[in-house]
Protein backbone atom coordinates (compact mmCIF):
# COMPACT_ATOMS: atom_id res chain seq x y z
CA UNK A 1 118.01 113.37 88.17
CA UNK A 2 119.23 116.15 90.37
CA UNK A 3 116.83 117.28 93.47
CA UNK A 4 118.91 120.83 93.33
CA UNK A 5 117.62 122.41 90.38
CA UNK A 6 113.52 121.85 90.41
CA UNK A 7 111.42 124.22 91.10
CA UNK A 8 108.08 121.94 91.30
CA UNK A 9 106.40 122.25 94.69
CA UNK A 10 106.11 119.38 97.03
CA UNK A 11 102.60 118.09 98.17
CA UNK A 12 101.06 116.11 95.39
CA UNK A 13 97.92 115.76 97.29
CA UNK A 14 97.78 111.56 97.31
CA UNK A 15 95.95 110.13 99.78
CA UNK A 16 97.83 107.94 102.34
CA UNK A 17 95.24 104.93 102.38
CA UNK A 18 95.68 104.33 98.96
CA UNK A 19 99.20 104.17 99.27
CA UNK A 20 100.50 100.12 99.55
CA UNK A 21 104.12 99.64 100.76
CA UNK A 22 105.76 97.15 98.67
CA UNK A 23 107.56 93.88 99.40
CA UNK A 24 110.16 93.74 102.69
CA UNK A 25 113.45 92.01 102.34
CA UNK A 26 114.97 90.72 105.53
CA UNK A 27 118.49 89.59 106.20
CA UNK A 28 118.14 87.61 108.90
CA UNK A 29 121.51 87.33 111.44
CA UNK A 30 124.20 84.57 111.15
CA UNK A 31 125.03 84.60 114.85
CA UNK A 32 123.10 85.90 117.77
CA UNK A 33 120.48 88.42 117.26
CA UNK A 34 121.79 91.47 118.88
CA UNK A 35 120.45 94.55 116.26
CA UNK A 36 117.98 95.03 114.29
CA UNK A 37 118.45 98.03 111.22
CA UNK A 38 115.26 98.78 108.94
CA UNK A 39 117.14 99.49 106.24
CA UNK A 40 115.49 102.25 103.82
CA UNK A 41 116.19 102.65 99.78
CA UNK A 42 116.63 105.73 97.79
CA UNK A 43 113.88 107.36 95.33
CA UNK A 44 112.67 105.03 92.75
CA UNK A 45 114.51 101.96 93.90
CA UNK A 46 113.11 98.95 95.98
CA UNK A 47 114.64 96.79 99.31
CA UNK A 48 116.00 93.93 97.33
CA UNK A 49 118.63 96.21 96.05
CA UNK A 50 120.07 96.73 99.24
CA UNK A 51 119.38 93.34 101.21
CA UNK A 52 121.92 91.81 98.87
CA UNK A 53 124.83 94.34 99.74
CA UNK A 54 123.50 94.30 103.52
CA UNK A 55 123.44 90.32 103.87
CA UNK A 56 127.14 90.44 102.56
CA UNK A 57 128.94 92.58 105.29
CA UNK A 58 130.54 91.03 108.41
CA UNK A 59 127.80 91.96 110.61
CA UNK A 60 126.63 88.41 111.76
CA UNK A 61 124.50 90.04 115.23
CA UNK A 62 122.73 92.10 112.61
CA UNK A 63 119.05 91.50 111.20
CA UNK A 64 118.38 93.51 108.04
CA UNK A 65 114.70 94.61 107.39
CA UNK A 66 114.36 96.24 103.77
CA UNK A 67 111.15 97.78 102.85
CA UNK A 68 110.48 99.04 100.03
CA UNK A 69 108.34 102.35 99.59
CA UNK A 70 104.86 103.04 98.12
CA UNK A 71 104.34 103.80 94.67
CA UNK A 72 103.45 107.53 93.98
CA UNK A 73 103.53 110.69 92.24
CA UNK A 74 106.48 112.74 92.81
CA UNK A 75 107.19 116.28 92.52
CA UNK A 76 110.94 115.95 91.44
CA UNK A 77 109.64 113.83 88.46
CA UNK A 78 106.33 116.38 87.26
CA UNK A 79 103.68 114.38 89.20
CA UNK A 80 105.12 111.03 87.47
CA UNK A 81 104.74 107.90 89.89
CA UNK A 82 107.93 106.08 91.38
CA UNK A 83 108.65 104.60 94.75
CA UNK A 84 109.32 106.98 97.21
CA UNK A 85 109.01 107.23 101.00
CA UNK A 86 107.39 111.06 100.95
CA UNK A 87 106.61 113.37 97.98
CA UNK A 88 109.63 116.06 97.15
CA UNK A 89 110.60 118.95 94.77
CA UNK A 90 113.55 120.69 95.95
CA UNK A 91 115.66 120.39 98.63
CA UNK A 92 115.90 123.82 100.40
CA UNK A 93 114.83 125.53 103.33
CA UNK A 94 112.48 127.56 101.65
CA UNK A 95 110.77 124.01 99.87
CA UNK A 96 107.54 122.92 101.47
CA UNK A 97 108.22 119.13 103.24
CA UNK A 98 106.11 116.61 103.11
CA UNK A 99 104.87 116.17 106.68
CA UNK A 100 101.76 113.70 105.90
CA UNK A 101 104.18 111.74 103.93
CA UNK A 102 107.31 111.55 105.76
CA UNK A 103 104.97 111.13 109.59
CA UNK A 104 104.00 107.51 107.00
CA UNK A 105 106.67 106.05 106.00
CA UNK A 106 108.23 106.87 109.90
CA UNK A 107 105.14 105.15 111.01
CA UNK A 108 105.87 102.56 108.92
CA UNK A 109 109.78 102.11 110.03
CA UNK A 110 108.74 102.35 113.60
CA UNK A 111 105.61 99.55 112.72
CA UNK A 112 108.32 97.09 111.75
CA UNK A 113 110.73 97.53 114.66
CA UNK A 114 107.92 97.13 117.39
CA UNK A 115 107.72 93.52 116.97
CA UNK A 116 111.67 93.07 117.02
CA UNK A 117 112.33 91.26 120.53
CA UNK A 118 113.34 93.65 124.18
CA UNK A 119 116.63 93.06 124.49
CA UNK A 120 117.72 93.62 120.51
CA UNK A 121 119.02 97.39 120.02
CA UNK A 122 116.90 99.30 117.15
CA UNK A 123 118.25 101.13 114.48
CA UNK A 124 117.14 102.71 110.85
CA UNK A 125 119.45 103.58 108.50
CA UNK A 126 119.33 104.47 104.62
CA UNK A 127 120.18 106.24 101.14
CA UNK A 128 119.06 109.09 100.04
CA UNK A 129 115.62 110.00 99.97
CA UNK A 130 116.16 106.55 102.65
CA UNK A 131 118.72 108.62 104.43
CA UNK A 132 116.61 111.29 104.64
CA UNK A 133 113.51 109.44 106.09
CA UNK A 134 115.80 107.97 108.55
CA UNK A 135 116.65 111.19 109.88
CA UNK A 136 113.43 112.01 110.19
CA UNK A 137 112.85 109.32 112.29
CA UNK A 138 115.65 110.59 114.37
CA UNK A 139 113.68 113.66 115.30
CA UNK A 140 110.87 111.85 115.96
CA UNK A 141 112.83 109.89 118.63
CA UNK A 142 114.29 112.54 120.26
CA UNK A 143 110.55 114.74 120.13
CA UNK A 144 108.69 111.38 120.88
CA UNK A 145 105.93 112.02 118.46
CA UNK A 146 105.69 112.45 115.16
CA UNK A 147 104.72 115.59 112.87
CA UNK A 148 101.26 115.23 113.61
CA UNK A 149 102.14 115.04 117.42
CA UNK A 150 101.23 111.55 117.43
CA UNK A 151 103.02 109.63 119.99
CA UNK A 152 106.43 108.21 118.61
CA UNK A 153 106.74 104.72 120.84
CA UNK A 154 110.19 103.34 119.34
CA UNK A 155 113.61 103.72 121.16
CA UNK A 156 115.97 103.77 118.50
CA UNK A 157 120.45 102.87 119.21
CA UNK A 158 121.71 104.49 116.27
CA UNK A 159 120.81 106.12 112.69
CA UNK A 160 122.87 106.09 109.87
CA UNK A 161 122.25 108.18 106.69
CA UNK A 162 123.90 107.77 103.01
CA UNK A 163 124.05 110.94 100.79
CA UNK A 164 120.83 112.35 102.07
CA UNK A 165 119.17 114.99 103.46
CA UNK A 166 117.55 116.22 107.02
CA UNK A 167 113.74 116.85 105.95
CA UNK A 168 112.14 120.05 108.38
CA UNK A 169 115.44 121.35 109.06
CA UNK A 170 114.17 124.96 109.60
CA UNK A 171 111.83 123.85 112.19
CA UNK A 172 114.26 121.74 114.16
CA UNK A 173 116.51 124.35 116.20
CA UNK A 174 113.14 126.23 117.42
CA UNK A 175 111.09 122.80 118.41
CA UNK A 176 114.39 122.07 120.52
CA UNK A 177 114.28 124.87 122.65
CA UNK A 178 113.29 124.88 126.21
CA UNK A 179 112.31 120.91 125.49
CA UNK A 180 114.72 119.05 128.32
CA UNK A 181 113.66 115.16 127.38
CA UNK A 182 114.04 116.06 123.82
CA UNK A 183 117.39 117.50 124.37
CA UNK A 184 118.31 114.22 126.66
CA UNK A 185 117.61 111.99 123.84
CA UNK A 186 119.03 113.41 120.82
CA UNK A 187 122.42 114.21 122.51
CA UNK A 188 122.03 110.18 123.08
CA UNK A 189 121.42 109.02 119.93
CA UNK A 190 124.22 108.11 117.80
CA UNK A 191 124.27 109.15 114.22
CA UNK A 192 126.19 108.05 111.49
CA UNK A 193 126.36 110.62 107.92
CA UNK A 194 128.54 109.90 105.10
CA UNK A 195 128.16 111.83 101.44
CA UNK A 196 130.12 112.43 98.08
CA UNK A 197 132.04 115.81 97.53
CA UNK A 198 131.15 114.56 93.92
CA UNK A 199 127.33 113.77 94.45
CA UNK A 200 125.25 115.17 91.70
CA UNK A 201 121.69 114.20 93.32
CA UNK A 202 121.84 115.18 96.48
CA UNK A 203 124.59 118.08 96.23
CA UNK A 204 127.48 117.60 99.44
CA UNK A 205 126.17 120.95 101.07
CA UNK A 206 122.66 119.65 101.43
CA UNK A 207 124.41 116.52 103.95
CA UNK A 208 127.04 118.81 105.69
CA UNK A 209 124.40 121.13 106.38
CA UNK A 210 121.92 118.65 107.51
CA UNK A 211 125.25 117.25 109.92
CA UNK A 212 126.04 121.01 110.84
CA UNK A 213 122.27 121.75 111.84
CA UNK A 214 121.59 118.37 113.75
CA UNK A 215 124.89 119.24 115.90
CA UNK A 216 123.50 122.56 116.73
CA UNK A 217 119.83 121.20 117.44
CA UNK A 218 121.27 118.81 119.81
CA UNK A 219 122.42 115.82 118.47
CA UNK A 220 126.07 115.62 119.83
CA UNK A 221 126.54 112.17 119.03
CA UNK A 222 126.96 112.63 115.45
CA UNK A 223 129.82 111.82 112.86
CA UNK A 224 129.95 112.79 109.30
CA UNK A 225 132.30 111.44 106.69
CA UNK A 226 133.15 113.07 103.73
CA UNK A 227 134.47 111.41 100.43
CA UNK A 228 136.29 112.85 98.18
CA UNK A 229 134.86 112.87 94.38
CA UNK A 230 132.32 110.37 95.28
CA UNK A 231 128.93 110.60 93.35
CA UNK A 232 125.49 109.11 94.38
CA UNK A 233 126.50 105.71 95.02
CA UNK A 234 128.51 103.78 97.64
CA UNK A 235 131.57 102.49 98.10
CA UNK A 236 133.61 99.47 100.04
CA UNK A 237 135.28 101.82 102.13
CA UNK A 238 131.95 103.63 102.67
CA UNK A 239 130.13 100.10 104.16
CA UNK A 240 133.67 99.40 105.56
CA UNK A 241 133.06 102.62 108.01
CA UNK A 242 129.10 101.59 108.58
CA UNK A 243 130.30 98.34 109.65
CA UNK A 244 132.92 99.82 112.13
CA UNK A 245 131.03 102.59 113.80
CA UNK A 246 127.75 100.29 113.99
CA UNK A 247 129.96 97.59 115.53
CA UNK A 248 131.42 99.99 117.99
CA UNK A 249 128.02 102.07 119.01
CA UNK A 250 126.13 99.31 119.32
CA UNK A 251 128.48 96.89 120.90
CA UNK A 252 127.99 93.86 118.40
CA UNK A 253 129.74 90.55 119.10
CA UNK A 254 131.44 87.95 116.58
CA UNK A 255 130.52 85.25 115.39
């Protein structure tokens, strides 16, 4: 399945209360609690695929929270139903986003990091159509409201995104402007991009865009990774870099 090449339109018209979020997976930490990362999976998949991989990296400070997305009918697929954080076609500038849908599943990411304790640092991170909800979130940090101008009320440490995509990047540079706080806050935030030269799902150019657009928009605080002739997947030397730059931006301890 390739997002580059459909031409359905997103907006499949379901209506958000009868959308259920499935089951969360959490990882709880093996030392002290210092971070907590709502960890988000890709299109069709489910959290248990990723709290495995999570609980097994050297990140003992860490708490994992894996949700996993609602079931419905996405574009990319004709209307057919899958998991999936918001509905989507085509990734372009010129493809209608999802607002309803991604304003959600943010909602949702932001529910489960309110009850986390003060003094643990807050994070979201995730793959793909994950990655790209993540980013989302970002905005909605740095804006402090979401989509629907909704008040946005969690702080967030650091983002990471895996072979994704920035959702509403056409809208980003212009809501910027002139907004001070906004500016404050996203050249704060540390973010965290890594994608594929080889990726057939989410083509390369759609993530060094997203990096190169985010940069210009304000977040300064960003680093993107490229790998060479990797596809839609990860890699050890791919978590071995998440678990590096999240131990360094957030300041994690040992064991």
């Amino acid at each position: 399945m390739s997002f580059s090449g459909s031409t359905t339109g997103s907006g499949s018209g379901a209506t958000r209360t009868s959308l259920e979020f499935g089951r969360t997976h959490v990882v709880r930490p093996k030392g002290k609690h210092e971070a907590t990362i709502v960890w988000l999976h890709g299109l069709g998949d489910k959290g248990s695929s990723w709290s495995q991989l999570l609980e097994s990296l050297p990140l003992p400070n860490v708490k994992w929270i894996c949700p996993t997305a609602p079931t419905r009918p996405v574009a990319a697929f004709g209307g057919f139903p899958c998991t999936a954080w918001f509905d989507v076609g085509d990734i372009s500038e010129d493809a209608p986003d999802d607002l309803e849908g991604l304003d959600f599943s943010a909602a949702h990411v932001a529910n489960l990091l309110s009850t986390e304790p003060a003094d643990v640092k807050l994070c979201v991170g995730g793959f793909s159509m994950g990655a790209a909800t993540a980013l989302y979130s970002a905005t909605c940090h740095a804006f402090r409201q979401y989509g629907n101008s909704s008040p946005y009320q969690v702080n967030l440490s650091a983002v990471v995104g895996l072979s994704g995509w920035l959702p509403c990047l056409r809208t980003l540079r212009r809501r910027m402007q002139g907004m001070n706080d906004a500016g404050r806050r996203a050249a704060s935030l540390p973010i965290l991009l890594c994608h594929g030269t080889g990726d057939d799902v989410v083509a390369y150019q759609h993530g060094e865009k997203s990096a190169r657009i985010l940069s210009s928009s304000g977040f300064q605080n960003l680093t993107l990774r490229t790998y060479e002739g990797l596809g839609h997947y990860t890699i050890p030397e791919e978590t071995d870099e998440i678990c590096r730059w999240l131990s360094a931006n957030l300041c994690l301890g040992g064991t």
